[in-house]
PDB file of N, CA and C in Angstrom:
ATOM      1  N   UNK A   1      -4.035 -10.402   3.670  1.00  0.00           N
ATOM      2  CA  UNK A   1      -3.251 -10.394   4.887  1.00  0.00           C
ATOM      3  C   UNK A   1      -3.741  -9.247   5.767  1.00  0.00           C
ATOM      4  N   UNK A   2      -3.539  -9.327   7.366  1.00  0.00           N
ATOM      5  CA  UNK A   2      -4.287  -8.542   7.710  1.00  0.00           C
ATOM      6  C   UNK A   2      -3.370  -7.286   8.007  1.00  0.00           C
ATOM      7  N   UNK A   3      -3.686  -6.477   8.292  1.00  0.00           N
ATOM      8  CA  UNK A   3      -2.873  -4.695   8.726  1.00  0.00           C
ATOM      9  C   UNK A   3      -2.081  -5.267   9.612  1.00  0.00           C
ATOM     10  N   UNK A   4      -2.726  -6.125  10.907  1.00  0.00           N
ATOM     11  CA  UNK A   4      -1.347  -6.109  11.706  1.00  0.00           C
ATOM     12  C   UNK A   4      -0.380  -6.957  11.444  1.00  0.00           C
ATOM     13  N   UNK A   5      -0.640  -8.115  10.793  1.00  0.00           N
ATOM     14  CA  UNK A   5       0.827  -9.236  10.358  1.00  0.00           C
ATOM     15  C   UNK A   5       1.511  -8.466   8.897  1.00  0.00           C
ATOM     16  N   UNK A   6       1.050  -7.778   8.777  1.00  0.00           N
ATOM     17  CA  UNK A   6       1.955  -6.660   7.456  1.00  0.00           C
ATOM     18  C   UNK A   6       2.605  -6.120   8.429  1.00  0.00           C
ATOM     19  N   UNK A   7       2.027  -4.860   9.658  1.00  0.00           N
ATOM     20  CA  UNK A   7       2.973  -4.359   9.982  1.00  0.00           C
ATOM     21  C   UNK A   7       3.977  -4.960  11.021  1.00  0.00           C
ATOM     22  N   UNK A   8       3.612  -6.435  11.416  1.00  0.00           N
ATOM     23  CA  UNK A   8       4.588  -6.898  12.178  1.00  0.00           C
ATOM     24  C   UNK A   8       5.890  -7.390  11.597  1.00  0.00           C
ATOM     25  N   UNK A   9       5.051  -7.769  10.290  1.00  0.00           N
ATOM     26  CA  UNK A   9       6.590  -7.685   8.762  1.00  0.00           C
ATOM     27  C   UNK A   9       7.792  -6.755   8.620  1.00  0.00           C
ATOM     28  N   UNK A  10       6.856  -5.632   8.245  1.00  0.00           N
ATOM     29  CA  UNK A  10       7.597  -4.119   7.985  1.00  0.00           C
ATOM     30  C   UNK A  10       8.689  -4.110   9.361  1.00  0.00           C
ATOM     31  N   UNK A  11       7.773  -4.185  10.327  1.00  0.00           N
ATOM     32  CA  UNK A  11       8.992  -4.055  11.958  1.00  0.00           C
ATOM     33  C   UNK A  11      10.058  -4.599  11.718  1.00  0.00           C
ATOM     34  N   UNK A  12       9.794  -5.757  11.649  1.00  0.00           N
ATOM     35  CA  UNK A  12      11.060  -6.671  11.039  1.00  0.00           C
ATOM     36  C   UNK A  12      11.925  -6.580  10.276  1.00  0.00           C
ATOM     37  N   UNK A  13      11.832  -6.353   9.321  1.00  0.00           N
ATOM     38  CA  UNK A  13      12.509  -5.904   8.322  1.00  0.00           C
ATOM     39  C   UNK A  13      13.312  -4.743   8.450  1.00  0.00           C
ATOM     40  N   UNK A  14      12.439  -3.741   8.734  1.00  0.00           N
ATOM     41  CA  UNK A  14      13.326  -2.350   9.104  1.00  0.00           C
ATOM     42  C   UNK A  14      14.282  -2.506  10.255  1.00  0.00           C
ATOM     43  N   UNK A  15      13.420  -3.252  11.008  1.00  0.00           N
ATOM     44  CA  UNK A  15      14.547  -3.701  12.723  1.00  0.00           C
ATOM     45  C   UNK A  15      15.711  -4.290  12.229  1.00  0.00           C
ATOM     46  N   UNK A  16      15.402  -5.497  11.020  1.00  0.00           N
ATOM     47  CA  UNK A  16      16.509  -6.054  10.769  1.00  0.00           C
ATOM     48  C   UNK A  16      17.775  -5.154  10.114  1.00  0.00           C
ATOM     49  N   UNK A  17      16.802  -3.935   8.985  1.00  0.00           N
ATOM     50  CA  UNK A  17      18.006  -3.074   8.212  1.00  0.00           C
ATOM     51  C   UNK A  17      18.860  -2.109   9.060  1.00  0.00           C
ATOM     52  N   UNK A  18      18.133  -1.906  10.364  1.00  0.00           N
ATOM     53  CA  UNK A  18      18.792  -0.858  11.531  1.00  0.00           C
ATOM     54  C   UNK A  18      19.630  -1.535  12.159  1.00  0.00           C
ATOM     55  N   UNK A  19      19.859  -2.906  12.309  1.00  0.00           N
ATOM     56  CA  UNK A  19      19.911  -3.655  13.005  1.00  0.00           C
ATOM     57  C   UNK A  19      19.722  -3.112  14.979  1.00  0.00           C
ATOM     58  N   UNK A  20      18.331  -3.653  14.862  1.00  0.00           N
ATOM     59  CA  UNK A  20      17.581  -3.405  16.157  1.00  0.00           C
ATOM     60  C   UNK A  20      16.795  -4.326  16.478  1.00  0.00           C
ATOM     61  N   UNK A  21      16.169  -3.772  17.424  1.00  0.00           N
ATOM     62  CA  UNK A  21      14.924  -5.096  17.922  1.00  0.00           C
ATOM     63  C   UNK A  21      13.930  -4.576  17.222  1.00  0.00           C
ATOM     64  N   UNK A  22      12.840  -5.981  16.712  1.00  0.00           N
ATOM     65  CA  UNK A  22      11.251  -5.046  16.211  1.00  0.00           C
ATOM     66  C   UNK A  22      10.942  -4.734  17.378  1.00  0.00           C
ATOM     67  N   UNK A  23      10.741  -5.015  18.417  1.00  0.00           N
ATOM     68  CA  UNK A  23       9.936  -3.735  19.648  1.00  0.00           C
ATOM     69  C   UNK A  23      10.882  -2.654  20.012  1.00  0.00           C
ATOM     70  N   UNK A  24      11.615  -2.443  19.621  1.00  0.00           N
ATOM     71  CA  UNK A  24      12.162  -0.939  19.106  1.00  0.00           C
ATOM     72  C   UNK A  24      11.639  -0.417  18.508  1.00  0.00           C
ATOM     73  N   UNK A  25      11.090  -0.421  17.486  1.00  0.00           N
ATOM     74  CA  UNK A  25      10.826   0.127  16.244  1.00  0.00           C
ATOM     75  C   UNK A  25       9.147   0.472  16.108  1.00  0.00           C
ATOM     76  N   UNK A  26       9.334   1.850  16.745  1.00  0.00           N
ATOM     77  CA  UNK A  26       7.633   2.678  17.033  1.00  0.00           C
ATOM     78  C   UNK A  26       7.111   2.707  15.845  1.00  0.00           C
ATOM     79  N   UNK A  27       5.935   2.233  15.396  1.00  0.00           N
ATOM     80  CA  UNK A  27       5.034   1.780  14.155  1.00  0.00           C
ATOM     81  C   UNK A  27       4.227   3.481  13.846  1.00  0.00           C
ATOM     82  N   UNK A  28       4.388   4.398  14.497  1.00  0.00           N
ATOM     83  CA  UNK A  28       3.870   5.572  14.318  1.00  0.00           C
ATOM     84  C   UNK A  28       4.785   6.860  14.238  1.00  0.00           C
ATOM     85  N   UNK A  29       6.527   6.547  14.241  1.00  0.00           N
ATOM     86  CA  UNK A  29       7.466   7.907  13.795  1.00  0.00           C
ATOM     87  C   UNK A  29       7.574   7.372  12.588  1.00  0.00           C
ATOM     88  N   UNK A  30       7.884   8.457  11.782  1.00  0.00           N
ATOM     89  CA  UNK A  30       8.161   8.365  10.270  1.00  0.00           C
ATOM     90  C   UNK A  30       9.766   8.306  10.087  1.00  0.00           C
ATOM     91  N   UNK A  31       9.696   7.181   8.669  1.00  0.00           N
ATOM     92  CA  UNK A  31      10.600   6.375   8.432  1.00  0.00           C
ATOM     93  C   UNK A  31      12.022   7.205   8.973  1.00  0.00           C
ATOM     94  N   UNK A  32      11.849   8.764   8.322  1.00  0.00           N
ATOM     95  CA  UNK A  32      13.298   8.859   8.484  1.00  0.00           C
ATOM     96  C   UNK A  32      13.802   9.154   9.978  1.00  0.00           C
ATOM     97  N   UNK A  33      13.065   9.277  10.949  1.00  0.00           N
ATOM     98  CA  UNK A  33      13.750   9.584  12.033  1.00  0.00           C
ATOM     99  C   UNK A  33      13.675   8.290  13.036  1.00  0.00           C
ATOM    100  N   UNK A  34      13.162   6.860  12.287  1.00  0.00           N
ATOM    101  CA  UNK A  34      13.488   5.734  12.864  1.00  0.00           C
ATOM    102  C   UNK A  34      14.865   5.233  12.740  1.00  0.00           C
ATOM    103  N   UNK A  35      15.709   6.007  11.366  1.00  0.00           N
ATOM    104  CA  UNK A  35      17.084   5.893  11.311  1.00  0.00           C
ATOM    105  C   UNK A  35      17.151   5.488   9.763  1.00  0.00           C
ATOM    106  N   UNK A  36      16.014   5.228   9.116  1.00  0.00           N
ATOM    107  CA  UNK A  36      16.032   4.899   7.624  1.00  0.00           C
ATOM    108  C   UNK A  36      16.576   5.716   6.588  1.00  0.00           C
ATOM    109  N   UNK A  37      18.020   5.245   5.954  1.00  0.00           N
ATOM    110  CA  UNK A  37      18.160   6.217   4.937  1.00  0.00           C
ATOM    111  C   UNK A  37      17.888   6.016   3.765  1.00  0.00           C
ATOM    112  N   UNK A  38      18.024   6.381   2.198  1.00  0.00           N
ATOM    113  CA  UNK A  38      18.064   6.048   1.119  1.00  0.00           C
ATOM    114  C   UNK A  38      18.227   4.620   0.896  1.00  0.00           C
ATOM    115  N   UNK A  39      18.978   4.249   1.184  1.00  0.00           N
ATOM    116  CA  UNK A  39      19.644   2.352   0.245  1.00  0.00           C
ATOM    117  C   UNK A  39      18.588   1.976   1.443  1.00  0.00           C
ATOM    118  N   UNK A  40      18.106   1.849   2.816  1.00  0.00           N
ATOM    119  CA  UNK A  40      17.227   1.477   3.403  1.00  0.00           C
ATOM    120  C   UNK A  40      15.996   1.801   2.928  1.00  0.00           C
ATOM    121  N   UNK A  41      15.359   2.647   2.610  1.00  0.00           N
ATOM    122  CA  UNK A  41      14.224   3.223   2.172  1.00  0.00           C
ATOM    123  C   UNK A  41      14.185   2.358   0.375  1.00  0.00           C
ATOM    124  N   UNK A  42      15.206   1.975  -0.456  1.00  0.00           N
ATOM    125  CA  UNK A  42      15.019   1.273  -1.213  1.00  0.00           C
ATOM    126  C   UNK A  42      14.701  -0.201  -1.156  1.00  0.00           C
ATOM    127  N   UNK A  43      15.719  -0.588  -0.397  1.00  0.00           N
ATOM    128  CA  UNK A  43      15.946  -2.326   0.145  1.00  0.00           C
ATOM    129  C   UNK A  43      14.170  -2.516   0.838  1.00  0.00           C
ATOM    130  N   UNK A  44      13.793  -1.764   1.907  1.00  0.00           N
ATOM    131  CA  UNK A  44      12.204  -1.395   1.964  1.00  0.00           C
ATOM    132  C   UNK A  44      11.211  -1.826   0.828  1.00  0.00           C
ATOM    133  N   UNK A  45      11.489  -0.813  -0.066  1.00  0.00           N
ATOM    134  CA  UNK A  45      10.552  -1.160  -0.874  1.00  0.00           C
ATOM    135  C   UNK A  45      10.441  -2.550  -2.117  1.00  0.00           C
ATOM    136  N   UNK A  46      12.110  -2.716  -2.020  1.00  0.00           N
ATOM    137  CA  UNK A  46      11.901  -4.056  -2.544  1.00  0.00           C
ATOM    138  C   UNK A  46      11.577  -5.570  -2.126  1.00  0.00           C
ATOM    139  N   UNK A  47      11.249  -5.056  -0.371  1.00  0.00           N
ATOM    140  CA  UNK A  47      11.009  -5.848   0.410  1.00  0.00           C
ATOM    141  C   UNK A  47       9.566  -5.788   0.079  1.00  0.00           C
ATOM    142  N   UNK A  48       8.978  -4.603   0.272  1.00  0.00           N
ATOM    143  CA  UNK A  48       7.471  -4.975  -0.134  1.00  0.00           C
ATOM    144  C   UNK A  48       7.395  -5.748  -1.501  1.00  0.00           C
ATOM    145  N   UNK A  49       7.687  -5.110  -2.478  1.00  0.00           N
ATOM    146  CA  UNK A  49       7.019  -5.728  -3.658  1.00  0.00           C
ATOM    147  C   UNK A  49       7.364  -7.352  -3.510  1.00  0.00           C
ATOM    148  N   UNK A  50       8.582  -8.171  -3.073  1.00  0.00           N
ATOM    149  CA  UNK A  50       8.221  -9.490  -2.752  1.00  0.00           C
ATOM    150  C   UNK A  50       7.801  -9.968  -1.857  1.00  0.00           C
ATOM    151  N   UNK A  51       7.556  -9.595  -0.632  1.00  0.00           N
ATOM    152  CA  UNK A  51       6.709 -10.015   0.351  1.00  0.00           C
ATOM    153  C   UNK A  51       5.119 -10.065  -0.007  1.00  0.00           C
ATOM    154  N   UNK A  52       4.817  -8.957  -0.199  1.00  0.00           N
ATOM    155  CA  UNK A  52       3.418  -8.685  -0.396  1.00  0.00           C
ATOM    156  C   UNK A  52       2.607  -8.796  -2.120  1.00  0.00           C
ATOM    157  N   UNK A  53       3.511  -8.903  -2.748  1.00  0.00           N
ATOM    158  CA  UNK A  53       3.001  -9.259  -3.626  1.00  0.00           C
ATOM    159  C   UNK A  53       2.534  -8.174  -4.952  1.00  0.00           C
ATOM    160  N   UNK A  54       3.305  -6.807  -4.134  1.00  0.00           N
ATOM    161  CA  UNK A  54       2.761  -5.565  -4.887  1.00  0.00           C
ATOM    162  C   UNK A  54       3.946  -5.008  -5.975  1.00  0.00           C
ATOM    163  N   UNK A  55       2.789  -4.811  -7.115  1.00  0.00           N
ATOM    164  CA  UNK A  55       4.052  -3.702  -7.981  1.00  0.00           C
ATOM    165  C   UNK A  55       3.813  -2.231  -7.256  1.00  0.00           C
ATOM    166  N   UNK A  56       4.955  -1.663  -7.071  1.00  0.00           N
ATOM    167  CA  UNK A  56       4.303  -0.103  -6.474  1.00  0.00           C
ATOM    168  C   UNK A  56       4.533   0.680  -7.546  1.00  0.00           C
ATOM    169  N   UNK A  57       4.483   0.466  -8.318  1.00  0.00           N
ATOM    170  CA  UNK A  57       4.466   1.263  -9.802  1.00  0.00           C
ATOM    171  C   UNK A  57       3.213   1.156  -9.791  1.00  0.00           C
ATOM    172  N   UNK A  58       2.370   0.142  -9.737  1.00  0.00           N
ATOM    173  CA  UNK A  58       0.860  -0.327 -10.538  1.00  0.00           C
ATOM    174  C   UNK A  58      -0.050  -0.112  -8.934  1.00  0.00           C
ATOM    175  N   UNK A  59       0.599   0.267  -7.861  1.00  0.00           N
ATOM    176  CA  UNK A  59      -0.262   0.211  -6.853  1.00  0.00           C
ATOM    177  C   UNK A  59      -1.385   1.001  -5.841  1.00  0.00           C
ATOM    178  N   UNK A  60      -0.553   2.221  -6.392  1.00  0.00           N
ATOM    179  CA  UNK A  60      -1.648   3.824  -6.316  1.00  0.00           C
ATOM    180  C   UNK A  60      -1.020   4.222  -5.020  1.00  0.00           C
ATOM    181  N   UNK A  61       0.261   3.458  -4.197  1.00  0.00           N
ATOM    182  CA  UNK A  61       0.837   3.957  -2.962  1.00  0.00           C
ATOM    183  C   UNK A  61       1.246   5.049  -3.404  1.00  0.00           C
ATOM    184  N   UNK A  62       1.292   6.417  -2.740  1.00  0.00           N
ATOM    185  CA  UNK A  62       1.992   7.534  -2.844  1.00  0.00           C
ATOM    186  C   UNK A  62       2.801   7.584  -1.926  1.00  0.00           C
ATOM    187  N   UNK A  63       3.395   8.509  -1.809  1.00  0.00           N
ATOM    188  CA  UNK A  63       4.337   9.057  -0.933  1.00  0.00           C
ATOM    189  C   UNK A  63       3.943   9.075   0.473  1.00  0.00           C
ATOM    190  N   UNK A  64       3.106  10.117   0.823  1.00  0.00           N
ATOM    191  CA  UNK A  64       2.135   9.815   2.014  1.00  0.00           C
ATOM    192  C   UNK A  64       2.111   8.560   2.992  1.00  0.00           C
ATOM    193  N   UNK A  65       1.851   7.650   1.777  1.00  0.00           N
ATOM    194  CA  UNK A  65       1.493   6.288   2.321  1.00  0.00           C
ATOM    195  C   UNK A  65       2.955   5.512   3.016  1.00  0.00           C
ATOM    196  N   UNK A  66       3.855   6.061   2.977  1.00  0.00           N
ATOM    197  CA  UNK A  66       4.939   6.101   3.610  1.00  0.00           C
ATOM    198  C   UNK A  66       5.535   7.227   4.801  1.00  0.00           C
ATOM    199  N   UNK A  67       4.626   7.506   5.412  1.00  0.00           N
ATOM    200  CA  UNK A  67       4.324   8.273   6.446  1.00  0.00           C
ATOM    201  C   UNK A  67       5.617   7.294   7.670  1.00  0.00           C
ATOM    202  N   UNK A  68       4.702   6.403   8.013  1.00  0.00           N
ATOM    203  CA  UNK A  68       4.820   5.449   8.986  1.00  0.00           C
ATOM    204  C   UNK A  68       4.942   4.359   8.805  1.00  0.00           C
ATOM    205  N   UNK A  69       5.074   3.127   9.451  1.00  0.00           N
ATOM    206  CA  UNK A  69       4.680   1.636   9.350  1.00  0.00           C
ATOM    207  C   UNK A  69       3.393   1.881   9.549  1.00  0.00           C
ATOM    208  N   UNK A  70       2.818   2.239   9.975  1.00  0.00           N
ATOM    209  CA  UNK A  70       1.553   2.520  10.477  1.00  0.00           C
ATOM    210  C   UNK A  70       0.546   2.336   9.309  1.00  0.00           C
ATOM    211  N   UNK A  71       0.641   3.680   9.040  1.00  0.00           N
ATOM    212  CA  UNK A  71       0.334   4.150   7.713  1.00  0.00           C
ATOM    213  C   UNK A  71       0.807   3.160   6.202  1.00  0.00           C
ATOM    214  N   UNK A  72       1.830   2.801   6.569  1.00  0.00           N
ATOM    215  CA  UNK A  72       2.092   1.900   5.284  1.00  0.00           C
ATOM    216  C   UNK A  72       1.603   1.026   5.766  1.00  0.00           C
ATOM    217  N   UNK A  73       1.707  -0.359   6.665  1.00  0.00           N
ATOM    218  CA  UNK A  73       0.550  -1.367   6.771  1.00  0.00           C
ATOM    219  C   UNK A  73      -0.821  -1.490   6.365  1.00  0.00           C
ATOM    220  N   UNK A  74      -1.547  -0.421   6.261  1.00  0.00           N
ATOM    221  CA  UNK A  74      -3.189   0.206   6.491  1.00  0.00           C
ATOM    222  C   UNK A  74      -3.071   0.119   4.821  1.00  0.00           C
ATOM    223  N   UNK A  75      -2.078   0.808   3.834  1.00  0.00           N
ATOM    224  CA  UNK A  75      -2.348   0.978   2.679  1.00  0.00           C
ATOM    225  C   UNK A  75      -1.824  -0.419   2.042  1.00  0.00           C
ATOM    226  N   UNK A  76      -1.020  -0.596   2.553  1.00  0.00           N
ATOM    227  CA  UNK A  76      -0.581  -2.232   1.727  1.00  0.00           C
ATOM    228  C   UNK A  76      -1.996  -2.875   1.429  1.00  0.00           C
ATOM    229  N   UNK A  77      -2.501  -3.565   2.965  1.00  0.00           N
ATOM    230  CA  UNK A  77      -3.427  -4.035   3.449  1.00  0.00           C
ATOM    231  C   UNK A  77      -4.536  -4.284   2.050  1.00  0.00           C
ATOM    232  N   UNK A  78      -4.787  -2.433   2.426  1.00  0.00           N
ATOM    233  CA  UNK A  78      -5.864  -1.731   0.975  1.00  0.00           C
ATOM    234  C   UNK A  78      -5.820  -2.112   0.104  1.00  0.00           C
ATOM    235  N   UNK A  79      -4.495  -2.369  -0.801  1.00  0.00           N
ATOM    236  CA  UNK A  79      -3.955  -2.906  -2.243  1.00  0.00           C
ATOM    237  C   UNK A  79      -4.181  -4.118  -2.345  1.00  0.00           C
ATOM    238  N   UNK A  80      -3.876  -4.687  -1.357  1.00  0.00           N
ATOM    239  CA  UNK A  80      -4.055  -6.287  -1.578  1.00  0.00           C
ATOM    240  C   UNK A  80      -5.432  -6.666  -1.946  1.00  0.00           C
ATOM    241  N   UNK A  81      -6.496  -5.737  -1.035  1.00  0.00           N
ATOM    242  CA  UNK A  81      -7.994  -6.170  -1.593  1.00  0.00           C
ATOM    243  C   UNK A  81      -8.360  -6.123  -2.720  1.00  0.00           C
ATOM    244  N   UNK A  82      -7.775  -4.879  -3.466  1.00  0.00           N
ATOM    245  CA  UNK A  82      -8.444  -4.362  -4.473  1.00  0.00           C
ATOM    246  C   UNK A  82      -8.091  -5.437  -5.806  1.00  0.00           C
TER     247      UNK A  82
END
């Protein structure tokens, strides 16, 4: 899948957990000052592992890689190749 239909996912999703618009939702501030808290930042990640197909236990994402949507799109992306 490519970087940008991942991160047009992620928008979504998070837009949906804020309840906002995805063109609200700047793909380059980090998660927490888009309004993401804990039970969001979880519901998140269990959104990835069934969307995308990833264990993030088995996936080498760090912390980091949750910078941004930005930044998390780019690394999803990565995982999927490998």
């Amino acid at each position: 899948m490519k970087t940008d239909d991942i991160l047009l996912e992620l928008k979504s999703h998070v837009a949906f957990l804020l309840g906002a618009e995805p063109e609200g939702i700047a793909p380059d501030q980090p998660l927490h000052l888009l309004g993401l808290d804990s039970m969001g930042f979880v519901d998140l990640l269990v959104f990835i592992e069934k969307q995308f197909g990833l264990s993030l236990m088995n996936s080498g994402l760090s912390q980091d890689d949750f910078a941004s949507l930005s930044v998390l799109a780019e690394r999803i992306a990565g995982a999927q190749r490998q």
